[in-house]
N, C-alpha and C. Protein backbone atom coordinates (compact mmCIF):
# COMPACT_ATOMS: atom_id res chain seq x y z
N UNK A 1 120.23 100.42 84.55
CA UNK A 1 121.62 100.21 84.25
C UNK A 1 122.21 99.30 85.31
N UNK A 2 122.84 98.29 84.59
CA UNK A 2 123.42 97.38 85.73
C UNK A 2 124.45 97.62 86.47
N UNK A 3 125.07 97.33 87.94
CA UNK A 3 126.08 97.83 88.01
C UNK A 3 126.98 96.95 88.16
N UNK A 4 128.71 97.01 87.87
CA UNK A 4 129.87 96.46 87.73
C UNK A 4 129.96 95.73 89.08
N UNK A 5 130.29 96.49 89.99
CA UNK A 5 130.79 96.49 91.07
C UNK A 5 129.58 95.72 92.04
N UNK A 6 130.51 94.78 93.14
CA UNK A 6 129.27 94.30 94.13
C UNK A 6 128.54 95.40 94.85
N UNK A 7 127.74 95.26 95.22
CA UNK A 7 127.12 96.51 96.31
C UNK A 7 126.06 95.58 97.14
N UNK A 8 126.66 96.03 98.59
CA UNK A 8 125.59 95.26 100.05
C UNK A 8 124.22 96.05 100.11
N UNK A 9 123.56 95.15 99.32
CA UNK A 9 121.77 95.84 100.16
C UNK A 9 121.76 95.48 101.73
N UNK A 10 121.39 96.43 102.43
CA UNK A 10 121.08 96.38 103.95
C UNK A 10 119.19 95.71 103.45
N UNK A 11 118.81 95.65 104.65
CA UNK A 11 117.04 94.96 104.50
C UNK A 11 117.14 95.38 106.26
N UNK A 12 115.84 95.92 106.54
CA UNK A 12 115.12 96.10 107.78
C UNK A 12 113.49 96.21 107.70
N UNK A 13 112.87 95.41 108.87
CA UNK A 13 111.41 95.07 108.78
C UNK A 13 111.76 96.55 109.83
N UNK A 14 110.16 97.56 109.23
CA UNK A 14 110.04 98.24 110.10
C UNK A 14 108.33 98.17 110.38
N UNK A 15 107.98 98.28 111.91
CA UNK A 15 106.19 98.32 111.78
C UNK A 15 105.72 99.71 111.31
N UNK A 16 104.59 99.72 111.41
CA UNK A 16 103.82 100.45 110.50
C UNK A 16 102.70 100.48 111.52
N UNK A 17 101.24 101.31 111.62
CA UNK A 17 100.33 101.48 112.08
C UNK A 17 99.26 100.51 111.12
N UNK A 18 99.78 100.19 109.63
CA UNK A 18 99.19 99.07 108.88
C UNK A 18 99.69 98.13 108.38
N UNK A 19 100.95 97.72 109.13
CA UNK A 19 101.66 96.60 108.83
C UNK A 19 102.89 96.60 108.89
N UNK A 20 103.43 95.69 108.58
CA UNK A 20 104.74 95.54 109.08
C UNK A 20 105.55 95.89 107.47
N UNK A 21 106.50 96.62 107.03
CA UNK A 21 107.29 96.78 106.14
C UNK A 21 108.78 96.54 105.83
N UNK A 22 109.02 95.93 104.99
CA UNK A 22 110.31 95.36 104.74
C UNK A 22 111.20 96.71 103.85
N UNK A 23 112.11 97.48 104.40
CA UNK A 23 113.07 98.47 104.00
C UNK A 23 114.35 98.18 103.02
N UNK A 24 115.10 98.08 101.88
CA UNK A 24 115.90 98.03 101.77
C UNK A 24 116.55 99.06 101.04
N UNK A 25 118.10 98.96 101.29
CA UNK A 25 118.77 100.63 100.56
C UNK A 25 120.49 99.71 100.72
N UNK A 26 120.86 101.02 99.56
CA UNK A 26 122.47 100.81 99.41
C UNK A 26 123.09 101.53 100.68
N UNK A 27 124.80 101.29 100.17
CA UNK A 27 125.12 102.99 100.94
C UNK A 27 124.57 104.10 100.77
N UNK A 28 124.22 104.21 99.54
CA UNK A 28 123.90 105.52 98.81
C UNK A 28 122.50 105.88 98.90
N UNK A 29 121.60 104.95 99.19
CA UNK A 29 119.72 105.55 98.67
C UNK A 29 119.09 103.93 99.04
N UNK A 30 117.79 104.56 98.98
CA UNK A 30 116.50 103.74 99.47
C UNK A 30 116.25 102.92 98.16
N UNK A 31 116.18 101.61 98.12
CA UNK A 31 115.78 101.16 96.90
C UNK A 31 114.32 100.24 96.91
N UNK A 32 113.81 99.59 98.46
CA UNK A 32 112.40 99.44 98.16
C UNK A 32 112.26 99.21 100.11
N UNK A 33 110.75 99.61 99.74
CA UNK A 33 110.02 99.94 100.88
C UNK A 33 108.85 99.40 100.62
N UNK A 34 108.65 98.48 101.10
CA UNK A 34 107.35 97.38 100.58
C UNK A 34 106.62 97.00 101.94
N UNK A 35 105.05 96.62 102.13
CA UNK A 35 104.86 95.68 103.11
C UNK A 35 105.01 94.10 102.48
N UNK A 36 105.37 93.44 103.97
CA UNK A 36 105.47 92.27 103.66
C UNK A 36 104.69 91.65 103.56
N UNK A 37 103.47 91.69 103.29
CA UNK A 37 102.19 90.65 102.95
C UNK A 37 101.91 91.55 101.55
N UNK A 38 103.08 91.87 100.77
CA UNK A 38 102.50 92.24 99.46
C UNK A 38 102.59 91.24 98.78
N UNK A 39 102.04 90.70 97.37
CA UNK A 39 102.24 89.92 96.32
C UNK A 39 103.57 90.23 95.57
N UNK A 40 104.37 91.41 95.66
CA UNK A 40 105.71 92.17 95.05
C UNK A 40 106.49 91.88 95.75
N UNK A 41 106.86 91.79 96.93
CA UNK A 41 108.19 92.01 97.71
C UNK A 41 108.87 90.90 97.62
N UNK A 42 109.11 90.10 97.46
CA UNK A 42 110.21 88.81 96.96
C UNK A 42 110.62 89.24 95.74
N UNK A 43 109.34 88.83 95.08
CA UNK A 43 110.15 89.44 93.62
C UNK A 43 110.68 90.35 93.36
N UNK A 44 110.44 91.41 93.57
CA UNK A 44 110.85 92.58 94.05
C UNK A 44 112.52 92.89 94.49
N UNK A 45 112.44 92.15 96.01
CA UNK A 45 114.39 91.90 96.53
C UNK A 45 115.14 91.17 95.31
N UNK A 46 114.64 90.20 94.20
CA UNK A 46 115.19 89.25 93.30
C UNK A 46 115.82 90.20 92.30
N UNK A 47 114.49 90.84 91.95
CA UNK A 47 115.32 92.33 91.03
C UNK A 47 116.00 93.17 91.57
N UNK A 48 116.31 93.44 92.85
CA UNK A 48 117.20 94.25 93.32
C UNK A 48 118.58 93.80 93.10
N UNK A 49 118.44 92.29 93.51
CA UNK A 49 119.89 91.38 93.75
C UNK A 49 120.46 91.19 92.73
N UNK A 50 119.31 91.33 91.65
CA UNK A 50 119.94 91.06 90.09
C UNK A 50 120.51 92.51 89.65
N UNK A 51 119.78 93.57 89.55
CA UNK A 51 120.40 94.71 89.39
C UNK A 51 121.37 95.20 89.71
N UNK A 52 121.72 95.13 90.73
CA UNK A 52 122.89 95.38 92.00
C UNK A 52 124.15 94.73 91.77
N UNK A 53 124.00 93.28 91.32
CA UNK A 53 124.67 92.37 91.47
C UNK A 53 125.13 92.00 93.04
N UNK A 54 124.10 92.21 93.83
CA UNK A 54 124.51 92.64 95.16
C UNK A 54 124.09 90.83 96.14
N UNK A 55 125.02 91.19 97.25
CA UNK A 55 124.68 90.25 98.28
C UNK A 55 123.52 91.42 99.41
N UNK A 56 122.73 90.36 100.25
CA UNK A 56 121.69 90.68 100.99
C UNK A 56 122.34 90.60 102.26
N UNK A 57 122.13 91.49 103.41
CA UNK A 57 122.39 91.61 105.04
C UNK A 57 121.37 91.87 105.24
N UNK A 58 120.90 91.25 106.66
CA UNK A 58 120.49 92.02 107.68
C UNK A 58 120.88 92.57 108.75
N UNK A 59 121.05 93.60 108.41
CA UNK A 59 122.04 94.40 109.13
C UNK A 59 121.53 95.52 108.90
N UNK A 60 121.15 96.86 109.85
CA UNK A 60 120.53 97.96 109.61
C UNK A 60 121.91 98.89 109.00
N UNK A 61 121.10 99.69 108.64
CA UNK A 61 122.56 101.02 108.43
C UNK A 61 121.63 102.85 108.86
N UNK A 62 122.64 103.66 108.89
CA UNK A 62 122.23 105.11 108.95
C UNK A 62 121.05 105.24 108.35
N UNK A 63 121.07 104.88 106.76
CA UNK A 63 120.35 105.74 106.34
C UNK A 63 118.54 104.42 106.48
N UNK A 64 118.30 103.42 106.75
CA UNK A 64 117.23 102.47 106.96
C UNK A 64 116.93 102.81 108.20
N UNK A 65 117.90 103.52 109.45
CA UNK A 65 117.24 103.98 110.39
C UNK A 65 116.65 105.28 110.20
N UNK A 66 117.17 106.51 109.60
CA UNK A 66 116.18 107.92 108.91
C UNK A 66 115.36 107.77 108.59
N UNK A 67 115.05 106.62 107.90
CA UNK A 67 114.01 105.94 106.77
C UNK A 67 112.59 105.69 107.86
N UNK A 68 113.03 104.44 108.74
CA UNK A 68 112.28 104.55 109.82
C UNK A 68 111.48 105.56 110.76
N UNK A 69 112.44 106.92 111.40
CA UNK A 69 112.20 108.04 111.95
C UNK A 69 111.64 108.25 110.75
N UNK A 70 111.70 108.85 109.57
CA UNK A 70 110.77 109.97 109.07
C UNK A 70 109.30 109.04 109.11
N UNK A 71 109.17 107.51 108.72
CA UNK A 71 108.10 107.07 108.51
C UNK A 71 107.34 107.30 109.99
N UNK A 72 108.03 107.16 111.06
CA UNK A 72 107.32 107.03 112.26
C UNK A 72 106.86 108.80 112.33
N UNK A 73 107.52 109.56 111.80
CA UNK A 73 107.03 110.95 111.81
C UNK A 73 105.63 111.11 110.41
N UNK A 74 105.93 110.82 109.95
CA UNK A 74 104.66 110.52 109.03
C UNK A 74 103.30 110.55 109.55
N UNK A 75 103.75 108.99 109.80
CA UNK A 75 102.39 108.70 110.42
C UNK A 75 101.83 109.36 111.71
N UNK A 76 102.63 110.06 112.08
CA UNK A 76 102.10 111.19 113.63
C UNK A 76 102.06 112.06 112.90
N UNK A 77 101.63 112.53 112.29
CA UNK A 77 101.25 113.39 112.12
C UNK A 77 102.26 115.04 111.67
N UNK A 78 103.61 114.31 112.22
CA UNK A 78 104.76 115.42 111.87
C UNK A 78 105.30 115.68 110.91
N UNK A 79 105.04 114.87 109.48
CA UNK A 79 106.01 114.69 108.30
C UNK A 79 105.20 114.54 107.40
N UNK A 80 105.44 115.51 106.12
CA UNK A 80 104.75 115.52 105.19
C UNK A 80 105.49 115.06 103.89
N UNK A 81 106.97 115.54 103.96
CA UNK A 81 107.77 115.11 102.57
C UNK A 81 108.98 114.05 103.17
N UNK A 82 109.33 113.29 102.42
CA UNK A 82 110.60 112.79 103.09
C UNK A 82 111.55 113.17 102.37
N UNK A 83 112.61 113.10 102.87
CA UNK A 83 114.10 113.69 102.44
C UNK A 83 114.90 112.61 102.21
N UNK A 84 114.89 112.08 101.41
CA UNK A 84 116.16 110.30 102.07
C UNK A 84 116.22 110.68 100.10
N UNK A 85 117.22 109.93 100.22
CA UNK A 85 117.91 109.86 98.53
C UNK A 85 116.90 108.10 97.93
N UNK A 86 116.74 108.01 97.08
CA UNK A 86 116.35 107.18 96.62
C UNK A 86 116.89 106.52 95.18
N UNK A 87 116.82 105.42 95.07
CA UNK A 87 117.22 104.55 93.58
C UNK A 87 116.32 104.04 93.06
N UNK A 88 115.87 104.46 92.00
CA UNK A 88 114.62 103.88 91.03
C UNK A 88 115.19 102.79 90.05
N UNK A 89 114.54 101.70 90.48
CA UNK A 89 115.41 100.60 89.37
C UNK A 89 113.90 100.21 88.80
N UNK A 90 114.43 100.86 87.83
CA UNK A 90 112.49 100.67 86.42
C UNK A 90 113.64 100.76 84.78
N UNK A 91 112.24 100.70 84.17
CA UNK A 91 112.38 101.40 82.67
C UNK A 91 112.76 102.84 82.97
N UNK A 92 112.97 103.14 82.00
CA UNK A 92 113.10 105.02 81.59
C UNK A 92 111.38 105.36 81.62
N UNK A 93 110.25 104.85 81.21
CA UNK A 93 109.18 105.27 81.26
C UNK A 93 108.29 105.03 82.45
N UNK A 94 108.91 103.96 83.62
CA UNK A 94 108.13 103.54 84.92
C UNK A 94 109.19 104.66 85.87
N UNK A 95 110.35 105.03 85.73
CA UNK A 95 111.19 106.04 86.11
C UNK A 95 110.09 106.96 86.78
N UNK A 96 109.84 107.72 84.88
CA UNK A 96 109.45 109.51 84.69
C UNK A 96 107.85 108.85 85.71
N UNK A 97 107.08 108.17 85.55
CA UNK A 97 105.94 108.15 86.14
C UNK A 97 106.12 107.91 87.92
N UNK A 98 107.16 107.70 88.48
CA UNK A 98 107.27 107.49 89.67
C UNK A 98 108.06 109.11 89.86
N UNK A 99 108.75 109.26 89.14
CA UNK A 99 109.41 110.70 89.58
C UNK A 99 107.62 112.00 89.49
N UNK A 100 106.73 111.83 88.83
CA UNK A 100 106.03 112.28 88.49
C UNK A 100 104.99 112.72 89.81
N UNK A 101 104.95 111.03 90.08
CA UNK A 101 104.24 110.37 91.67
C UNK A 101 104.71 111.65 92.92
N UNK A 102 105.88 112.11 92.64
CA UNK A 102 106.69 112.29 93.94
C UNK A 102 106.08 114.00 93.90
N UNK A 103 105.63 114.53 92.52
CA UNK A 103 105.38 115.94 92.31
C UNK A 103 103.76 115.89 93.11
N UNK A 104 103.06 115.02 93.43
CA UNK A 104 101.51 114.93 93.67
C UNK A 104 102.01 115.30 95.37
N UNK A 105 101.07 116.86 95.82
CA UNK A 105 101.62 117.09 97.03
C UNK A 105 100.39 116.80 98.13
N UNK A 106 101.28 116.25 99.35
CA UNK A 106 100.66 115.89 100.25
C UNK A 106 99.28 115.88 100.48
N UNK A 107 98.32 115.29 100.86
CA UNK A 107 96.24 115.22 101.17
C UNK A 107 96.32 115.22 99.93
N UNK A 108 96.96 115.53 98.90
CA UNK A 108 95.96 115.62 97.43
C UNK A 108 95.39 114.56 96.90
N UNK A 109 95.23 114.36 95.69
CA UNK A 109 95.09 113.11 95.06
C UNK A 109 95.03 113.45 93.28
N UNK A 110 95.25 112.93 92.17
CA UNK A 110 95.65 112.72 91.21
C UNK A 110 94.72 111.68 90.74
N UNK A 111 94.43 111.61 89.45
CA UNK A 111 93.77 111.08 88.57
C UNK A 111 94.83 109.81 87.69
N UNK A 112 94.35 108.99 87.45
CA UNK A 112 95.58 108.46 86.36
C UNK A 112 96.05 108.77 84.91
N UNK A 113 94.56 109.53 84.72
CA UNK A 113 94.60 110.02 83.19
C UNK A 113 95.40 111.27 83.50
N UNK A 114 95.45 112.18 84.72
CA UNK A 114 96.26 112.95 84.65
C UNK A 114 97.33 113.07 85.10
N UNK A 115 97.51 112.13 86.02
CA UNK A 115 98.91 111.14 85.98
C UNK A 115 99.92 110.74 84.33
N UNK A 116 98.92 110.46 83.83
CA UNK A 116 99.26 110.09 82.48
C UNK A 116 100.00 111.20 81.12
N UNK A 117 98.72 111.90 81.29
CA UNK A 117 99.31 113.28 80.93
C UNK A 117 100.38 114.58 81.52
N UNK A 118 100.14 114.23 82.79
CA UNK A 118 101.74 114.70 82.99
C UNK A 118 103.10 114.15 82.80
N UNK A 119 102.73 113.09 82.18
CA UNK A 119 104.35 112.09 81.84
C UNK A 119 103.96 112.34 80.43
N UNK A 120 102.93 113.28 79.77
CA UNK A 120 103.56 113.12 78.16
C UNK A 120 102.40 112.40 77.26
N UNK A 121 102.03 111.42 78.11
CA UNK A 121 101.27 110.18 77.58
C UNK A 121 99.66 110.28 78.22
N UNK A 122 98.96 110.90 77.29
CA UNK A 122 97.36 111.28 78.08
C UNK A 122 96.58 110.14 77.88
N UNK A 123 97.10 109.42 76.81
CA UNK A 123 96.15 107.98 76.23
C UNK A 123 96.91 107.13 76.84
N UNK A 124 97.75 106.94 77.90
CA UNK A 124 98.77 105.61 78.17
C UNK A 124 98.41 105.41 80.08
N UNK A 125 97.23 105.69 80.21
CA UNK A 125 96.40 105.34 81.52
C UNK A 125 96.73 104.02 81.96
N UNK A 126 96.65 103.00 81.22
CA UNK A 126 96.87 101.28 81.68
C UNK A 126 98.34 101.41 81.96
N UNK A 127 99.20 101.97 80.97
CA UNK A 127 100.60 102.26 81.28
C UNK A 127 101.42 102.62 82.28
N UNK A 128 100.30 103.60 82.70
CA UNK A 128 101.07 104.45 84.33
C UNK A 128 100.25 103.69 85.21
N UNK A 129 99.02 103.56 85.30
CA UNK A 129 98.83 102.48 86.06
C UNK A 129 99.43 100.91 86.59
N UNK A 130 100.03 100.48 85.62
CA UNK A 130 101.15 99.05 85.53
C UNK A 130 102.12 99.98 85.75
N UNK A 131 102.71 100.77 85.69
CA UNK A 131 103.81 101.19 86.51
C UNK A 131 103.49 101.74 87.65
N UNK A 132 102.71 102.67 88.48
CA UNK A 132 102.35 102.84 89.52
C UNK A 132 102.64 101.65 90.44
N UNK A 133 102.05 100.30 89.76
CA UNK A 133 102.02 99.22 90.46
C UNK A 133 103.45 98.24 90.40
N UNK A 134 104.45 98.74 90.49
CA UNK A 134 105.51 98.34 90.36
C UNK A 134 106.36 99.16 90.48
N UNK A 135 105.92 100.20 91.52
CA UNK A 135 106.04 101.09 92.84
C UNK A 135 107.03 100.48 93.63
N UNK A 136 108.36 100.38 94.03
CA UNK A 136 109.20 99.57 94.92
C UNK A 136 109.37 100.39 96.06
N UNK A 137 109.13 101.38 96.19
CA UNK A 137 109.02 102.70 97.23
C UNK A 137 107.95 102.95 97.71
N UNK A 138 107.07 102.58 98.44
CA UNK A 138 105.78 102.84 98.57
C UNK A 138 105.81 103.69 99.71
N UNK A 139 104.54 104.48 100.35
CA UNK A 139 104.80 105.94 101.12
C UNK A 139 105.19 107.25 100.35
N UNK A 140 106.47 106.60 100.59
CA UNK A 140 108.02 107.99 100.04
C UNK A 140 107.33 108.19 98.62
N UNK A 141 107.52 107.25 98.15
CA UNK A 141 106.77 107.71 96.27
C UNK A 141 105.47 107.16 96.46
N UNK A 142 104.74 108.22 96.32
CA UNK A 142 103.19 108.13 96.91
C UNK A 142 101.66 107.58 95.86
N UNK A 143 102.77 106.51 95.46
CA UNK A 143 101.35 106.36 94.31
C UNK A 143 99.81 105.69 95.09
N UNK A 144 99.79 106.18 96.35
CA UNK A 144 98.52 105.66 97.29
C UNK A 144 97.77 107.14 96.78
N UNK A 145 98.34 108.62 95.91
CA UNK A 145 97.29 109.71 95.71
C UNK A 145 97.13 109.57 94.67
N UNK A 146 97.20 108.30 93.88
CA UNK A 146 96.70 108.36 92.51
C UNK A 146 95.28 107.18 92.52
N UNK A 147 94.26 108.37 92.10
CA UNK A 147 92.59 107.58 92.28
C UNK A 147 92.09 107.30 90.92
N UNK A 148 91.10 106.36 90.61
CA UNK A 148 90.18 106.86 89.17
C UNK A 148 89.56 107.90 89.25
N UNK A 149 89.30 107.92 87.91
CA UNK A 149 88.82 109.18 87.05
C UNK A 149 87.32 109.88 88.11
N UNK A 150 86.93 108.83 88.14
CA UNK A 150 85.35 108.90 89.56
C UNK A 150 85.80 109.15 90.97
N UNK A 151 86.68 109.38 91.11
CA UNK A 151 86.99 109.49 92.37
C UNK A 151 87.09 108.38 93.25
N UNK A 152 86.74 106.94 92.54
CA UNK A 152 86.88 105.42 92.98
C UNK A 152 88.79 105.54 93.73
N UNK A 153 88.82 104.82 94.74
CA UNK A 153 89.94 104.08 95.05
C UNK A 153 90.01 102.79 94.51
N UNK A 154 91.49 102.90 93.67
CA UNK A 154 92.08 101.69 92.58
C UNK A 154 93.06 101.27 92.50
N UNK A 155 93.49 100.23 92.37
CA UNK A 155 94.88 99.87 92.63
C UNK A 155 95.82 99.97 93.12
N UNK A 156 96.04 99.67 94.29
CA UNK A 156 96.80 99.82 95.26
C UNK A 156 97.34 98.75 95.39
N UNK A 157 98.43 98.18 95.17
CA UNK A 157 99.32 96.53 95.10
C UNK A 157 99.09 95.70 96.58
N UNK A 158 99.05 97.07 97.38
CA UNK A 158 99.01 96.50 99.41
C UNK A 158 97.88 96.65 99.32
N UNK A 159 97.15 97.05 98.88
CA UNK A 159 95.32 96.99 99.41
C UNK A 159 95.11 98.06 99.66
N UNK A 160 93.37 97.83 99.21
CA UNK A 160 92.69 99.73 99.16
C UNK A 160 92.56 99.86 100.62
N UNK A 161 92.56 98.87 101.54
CA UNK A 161 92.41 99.53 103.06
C UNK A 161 93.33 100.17 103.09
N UNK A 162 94.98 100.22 103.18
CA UNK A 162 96.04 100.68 103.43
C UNK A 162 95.98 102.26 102.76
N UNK A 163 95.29 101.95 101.26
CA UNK A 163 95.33 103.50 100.06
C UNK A 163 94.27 104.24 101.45
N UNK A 164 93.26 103.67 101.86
CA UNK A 164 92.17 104.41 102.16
C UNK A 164 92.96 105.18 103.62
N UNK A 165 93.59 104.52 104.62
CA UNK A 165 94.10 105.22 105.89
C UNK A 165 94.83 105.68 105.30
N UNK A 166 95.73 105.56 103.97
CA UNK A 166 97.01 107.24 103.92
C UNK A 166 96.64 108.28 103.54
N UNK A 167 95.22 108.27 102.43
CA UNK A 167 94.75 108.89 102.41
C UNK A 167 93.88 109.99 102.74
N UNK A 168 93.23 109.16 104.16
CA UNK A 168 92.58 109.56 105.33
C UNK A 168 93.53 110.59 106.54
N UNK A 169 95.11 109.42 106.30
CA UNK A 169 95.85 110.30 107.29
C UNK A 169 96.57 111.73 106.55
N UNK A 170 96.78 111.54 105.34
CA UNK A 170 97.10 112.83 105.00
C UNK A 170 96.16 114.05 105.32
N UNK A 171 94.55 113.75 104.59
CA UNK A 171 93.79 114.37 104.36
C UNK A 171 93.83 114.82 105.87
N UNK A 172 93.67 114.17 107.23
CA UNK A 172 93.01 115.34 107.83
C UNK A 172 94.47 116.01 108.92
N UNK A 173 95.46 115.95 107.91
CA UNK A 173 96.54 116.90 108.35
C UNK A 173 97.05 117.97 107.40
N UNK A 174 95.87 118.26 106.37
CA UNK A 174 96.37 119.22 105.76
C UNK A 174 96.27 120.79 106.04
């Protein structure tokens, strides 16, 4: 849904233990959390700016610094869920599959076919997969615990090295 009114996206690069990540959020919620050597993140801010109808700052705010602390707690080992409000700007059907993402709990990992079938859709695997991958939240909405059916690591937009250490770092803090 588009909105009327202007609204300021804030943007902050924060590092990472695998890269450097580009943050952005309203007043209100987190709207993408990308690394910057992804193939998505331009395009990505373009659909934000269009959605929003918004102008771009760099300029941090409250809630891109929380954003930061919980990630830096993450990755030590202290933080398992994050708490920050978030804005999903998708379809109604890339929505329910990212809200879906967020139910897969910590070290676990998820299948896509049963990824699939928990949104409803047991035959629509390529489906949640192309939405997985158009993930604007990455971490926080954790589609790095969704594997193939074999237990293969697959599609990961930032790269299976990145899927393989969150995976690694969850797993041996469970």
């Amino acid at each position: 849904m588009k909105k009327n009114k202007m609204v300021k996206l804030y943007k902050k690069r924060i590092n990472t233990p695998i890269g450097e990540m580009l943050a952005v959020a309203t007043d209100e919620a987190i709207c993408m959390l990308d690394f910057v050597d992804s193939k998505n993140w331009l395009k990505d801010q373009e659909i934000l700016v269009k959605h929003y109808g918004a102008t771009q700052v760099d300029e941090d705010s409250l809630l891109l610094s929380e954003l930061e602390k919980q990630l830096r707690e993450y990755f030590a080992k202290k933080r398992k869920e994050f708490s920050l409000p978030l804005a999903l700007v998708g379809t109604s059907f890339q929505e329910e599959v990212w809200k879906v993402l967020q139910t897969i709990p910590y070290g676990e990992v998820r299948s896509y076919k049963e990824q699939a079938t928990a949104v409803g859709n047991p035959k629509g695997v390529r489906a949640v997969a192309n939405a997985n991958g158009k993930n604007r939240i990455s971490i926080v909405i954790p589609c790095h615990r969704v594997i193939g059916s074999d237990g293969t690591l697959t599609g990961y937009a930032s790269g299976i090295e990145r899927k393989q250490f969150l995976l690694d770092l969850e797993r041996s803090n469970v």
